[in-house]
Structure formats: structure tokens, C-alpha cells
C-alpha atoms as a PDB file:
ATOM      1  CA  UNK A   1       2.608 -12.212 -47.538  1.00  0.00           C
ATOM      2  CA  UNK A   2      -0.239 -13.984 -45.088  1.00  0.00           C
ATOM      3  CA  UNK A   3      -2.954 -14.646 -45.940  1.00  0.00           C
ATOM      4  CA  UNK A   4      -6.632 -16.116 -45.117  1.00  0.00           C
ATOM      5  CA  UNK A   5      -9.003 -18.848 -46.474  1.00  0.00           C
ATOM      6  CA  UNK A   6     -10.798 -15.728 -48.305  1.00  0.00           C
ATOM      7  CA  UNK A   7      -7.925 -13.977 -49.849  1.00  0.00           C
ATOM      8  CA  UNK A   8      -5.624 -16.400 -50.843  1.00  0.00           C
ATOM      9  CA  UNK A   9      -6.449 -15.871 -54.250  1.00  0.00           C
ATOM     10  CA  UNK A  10      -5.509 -12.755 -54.308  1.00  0.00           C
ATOM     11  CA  UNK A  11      -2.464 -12.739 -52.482  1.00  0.00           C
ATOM     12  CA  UNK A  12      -1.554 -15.300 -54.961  1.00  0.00           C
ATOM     13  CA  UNK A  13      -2.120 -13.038 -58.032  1.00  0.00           C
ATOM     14  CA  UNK A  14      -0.040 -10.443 -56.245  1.00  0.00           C
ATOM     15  CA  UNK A  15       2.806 -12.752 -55.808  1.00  0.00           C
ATOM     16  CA  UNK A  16       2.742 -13.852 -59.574  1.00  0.00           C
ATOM     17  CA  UNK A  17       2.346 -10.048 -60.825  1.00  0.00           C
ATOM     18  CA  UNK A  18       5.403  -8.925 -58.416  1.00  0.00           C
ATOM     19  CA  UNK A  19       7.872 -11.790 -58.707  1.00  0.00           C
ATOM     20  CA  UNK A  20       6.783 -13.490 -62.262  1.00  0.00           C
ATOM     21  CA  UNK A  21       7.058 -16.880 -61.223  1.00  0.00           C
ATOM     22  CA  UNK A  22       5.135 -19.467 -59.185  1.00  0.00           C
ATOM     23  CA  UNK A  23       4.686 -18.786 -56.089  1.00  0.00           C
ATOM     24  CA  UNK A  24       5.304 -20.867 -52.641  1.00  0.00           C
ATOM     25  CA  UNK A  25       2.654 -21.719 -50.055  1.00  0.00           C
ATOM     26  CA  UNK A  26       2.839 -22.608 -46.902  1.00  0.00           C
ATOM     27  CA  UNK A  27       0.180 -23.313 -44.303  1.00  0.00           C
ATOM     28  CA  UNK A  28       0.581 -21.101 -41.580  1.00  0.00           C
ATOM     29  CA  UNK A  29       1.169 -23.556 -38.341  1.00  0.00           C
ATOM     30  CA  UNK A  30      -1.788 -23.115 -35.648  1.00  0.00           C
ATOM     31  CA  UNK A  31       0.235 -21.566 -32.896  1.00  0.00           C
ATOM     32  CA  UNK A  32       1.604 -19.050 -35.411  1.00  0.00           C
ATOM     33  CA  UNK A  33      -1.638 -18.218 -36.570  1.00  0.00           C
ATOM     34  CA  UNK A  34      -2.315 -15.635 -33.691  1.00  0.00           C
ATOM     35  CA  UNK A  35       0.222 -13.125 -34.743  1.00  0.00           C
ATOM     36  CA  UNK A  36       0.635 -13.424 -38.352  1.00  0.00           C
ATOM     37  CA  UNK A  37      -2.615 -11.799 -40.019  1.00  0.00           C
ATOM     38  CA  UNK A  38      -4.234 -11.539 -43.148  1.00  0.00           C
ATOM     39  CA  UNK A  39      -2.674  -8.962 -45.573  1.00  0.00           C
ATOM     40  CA  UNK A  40      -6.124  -7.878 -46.603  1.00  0.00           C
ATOM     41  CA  UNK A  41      -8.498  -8.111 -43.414  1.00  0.00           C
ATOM     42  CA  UNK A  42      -6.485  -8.670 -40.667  1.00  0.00           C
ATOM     43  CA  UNK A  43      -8.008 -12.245 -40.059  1.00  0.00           C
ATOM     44  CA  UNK A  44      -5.851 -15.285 -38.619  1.00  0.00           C
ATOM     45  CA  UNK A  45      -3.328 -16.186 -41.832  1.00  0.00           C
ATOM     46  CA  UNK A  46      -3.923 -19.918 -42.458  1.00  0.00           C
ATOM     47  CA  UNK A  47      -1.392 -19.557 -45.507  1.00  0.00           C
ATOM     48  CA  UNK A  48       1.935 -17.996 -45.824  1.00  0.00           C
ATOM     49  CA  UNK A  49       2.741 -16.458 -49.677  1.00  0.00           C
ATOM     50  CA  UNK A  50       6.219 -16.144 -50.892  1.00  0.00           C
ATOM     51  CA  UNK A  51       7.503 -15.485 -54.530  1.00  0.00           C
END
């Protein structure tokens, strides 16, 4: 899951609830940023959410 400055509480909740356990985060690299988007609004992801 990608995610943006705004939402990455959220997609971090989601994680948690799917996969019930801590989550990994990765900052999404700048030249990536253009086509990886937001889960929720479609911004630039600046973080990458894996369970």
C-alpha cells in the first residue's frame, strides 16, 4: 500500500487490522514517486506500507 504525508496513518491502521502485526515502511524514493500514488487521494506516495 502507498501512501502520502496525509494518510499514512491510516494506511498504517489498515496494515495492522489486515496482517496483525507491525507493519514495514519504506520511503518511497523520489523518482518512484511519480507513478506510485496515494491509496486514498491519488497524491505522490512518499511512503510505501507493507504488512
Amino acid at each position: 500500500m502507498y501512501s502520502c504525508e496525509k494518510h499514512v496513518e491510516i494506511a498504517l491502521d489498515e496494515v495492522i487490522d489486515e496482517h496483525e502485526m507491525p507493519p514495514e515502511i519504506e520511503l518511497v524514493q523520489s523518482q518512484e514517486r511519480i507513478s506510485n500514488r496515494c491509496s486514498f487521494c491519488e497524491e505522490e506516495a512518499k511512503y510505501k506500507i507493507s504488512g
